[in-house]
Protein backbone atom coordinates (compact mmCIF):
# COMPACT_ATOMS: atom_id res chain seq x y z
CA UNK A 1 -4.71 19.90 2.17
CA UNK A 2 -5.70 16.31 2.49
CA UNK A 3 -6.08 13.22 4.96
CA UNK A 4 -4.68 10.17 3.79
CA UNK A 5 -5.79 6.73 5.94
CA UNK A 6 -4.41 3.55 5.77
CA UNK A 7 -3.65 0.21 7.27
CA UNK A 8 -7.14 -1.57 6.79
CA UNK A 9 -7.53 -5.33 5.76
CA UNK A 10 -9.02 -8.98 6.34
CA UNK A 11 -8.79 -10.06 9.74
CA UNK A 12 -10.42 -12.75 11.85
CA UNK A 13 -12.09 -12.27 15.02
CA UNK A 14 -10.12 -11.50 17.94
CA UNK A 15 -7.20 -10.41 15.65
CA UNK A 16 -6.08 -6.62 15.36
CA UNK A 17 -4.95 -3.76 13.04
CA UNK A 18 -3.74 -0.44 13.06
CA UNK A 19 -5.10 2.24 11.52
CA UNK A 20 -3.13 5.01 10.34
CA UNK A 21 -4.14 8.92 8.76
CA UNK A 22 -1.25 10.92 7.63
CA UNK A 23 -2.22 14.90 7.34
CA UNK A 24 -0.47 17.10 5.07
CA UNK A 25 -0.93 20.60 3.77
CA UNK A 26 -2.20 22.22 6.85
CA UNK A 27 -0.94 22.29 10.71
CA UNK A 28 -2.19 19.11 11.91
CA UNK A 29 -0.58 19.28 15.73
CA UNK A 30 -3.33 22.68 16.19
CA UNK A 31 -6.58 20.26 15.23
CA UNK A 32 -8.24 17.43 17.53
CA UNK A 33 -8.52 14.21 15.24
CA UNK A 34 -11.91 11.78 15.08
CA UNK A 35 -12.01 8.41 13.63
CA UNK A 36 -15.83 7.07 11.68
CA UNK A 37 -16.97 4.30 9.90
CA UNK A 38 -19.53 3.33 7.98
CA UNK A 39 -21.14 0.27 6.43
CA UNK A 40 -23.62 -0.17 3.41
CA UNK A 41 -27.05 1.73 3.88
CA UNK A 42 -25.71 3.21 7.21
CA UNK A 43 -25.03 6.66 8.58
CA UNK A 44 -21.76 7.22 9.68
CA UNK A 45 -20.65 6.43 13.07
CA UNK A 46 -18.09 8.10 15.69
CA UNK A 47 -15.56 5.81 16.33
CA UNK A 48 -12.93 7.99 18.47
CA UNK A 49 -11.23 11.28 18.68
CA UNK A 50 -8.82 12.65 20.70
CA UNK A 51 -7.50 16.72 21.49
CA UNK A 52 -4.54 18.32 19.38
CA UNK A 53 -2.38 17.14 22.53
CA UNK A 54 -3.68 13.58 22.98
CA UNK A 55 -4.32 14.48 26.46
CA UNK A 56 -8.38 14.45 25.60
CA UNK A 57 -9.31 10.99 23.99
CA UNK A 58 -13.20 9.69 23.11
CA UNK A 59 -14.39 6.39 21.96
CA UNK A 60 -17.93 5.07 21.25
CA UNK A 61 -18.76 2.62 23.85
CA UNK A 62 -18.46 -0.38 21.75
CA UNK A 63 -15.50 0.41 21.20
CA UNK A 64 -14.35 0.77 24.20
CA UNK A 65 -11.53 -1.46 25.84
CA UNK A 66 -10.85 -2.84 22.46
CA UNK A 67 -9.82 0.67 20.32
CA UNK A 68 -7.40 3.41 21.29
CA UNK A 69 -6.89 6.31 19.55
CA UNK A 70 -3.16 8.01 19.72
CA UNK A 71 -1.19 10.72 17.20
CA UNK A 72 2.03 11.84 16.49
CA UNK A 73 2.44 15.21 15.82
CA UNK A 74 6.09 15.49 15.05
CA UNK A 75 4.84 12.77 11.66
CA UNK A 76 1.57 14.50 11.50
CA UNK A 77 -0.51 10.90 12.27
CA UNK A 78 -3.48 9.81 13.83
CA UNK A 79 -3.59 5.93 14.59
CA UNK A 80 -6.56 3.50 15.93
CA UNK A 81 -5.50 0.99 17.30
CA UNK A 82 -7.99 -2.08 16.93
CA UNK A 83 -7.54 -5.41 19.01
CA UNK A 84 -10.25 -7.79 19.65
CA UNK A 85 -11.98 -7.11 16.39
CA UNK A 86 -15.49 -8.21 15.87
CA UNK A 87 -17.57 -9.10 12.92
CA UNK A 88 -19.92 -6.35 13.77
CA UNK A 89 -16.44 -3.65 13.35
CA UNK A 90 -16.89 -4.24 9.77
CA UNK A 91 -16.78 -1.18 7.63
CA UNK A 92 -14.78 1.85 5.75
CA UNK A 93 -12.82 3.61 8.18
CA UNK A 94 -12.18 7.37 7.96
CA UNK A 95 -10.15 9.98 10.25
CA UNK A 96 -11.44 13.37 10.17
CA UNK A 97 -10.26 17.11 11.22
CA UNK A 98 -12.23 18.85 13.84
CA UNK A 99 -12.94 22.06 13.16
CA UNK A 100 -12.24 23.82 15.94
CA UNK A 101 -8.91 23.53 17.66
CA UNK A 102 -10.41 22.75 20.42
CA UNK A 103 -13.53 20.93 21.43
CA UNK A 104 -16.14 23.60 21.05
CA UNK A 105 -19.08 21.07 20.49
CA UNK A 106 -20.25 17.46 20.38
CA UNK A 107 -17.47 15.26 19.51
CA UNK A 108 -19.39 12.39 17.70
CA UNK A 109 -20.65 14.83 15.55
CA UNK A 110 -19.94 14.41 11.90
CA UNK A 111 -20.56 18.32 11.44
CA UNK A 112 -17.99 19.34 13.52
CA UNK A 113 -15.27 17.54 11.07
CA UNK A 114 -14.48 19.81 8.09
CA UNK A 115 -11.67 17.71 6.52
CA UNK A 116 -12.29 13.94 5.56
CA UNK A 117 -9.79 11.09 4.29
CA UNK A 118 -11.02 8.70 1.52
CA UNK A 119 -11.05 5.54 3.98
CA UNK A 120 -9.61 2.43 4.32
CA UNK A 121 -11.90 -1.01 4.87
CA UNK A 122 -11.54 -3.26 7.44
CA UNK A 123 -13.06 -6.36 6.70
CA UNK A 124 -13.46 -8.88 10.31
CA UNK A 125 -14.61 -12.67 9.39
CA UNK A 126 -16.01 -14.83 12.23
């Protein structure tokens, strides 16, 4: 049962990545998906999440415009897409399993995830 992200690296602003979290071990396409990050001597932040269908989708609003969240259920991904990238997007980025299979609570909330991936860093240079 595990979360496995990837696709983080050295960008300059205004340039993009993509994010990807492969799930295996457990029935990903029944669990809503969330996106964090965090930099040094900083809580965690919600990045983006979005419903077992992708029909539902959240993003932080400073993220918003630049960062879209999407899955694949027949490959068991997540993505976050990331254009526009700012200095300030700096940090380890981690995709997360909501507990619920639906969304029972707040989304941005770091207790509702019960499965975390190790993280990839994105690194944005002005």
């Amino acid at each position: 049962v595990q979360l496995q992200a990837s696709g983080g690296g050295s960008v300059q602003a205004g340039g993009s990545l993509r994010l990807s979290c492969v799930a295996s071990g457990w029935n990903f396409s029944n669990y809503p998906m969330g996106w964090f990050r965090q930099t040094p001597g900083k809580e965690r932040e919600f990045v983006a999440a979005t419903s077992w269908t992708g029909s539902l989708k959240y993003v932080v609003d400073s993220v918003k415009g630049r960062f879209t969240i999407s899955r694949d259920n027949a490959k068991n991904v997540v993505y976050l897409e990331m254009n526009s990238l700012k200095p300030e997007d700096t940090a380890v980025y981690s995709c997360a399993r909501y507990r619920h299979s639906y969304f029972a609570g707040q989304v941005s909330s770091l207790d509702q995830y019960n499965l975390w991936g190790q993280g990839t860093l994105v690194t944005v240079s002005s």
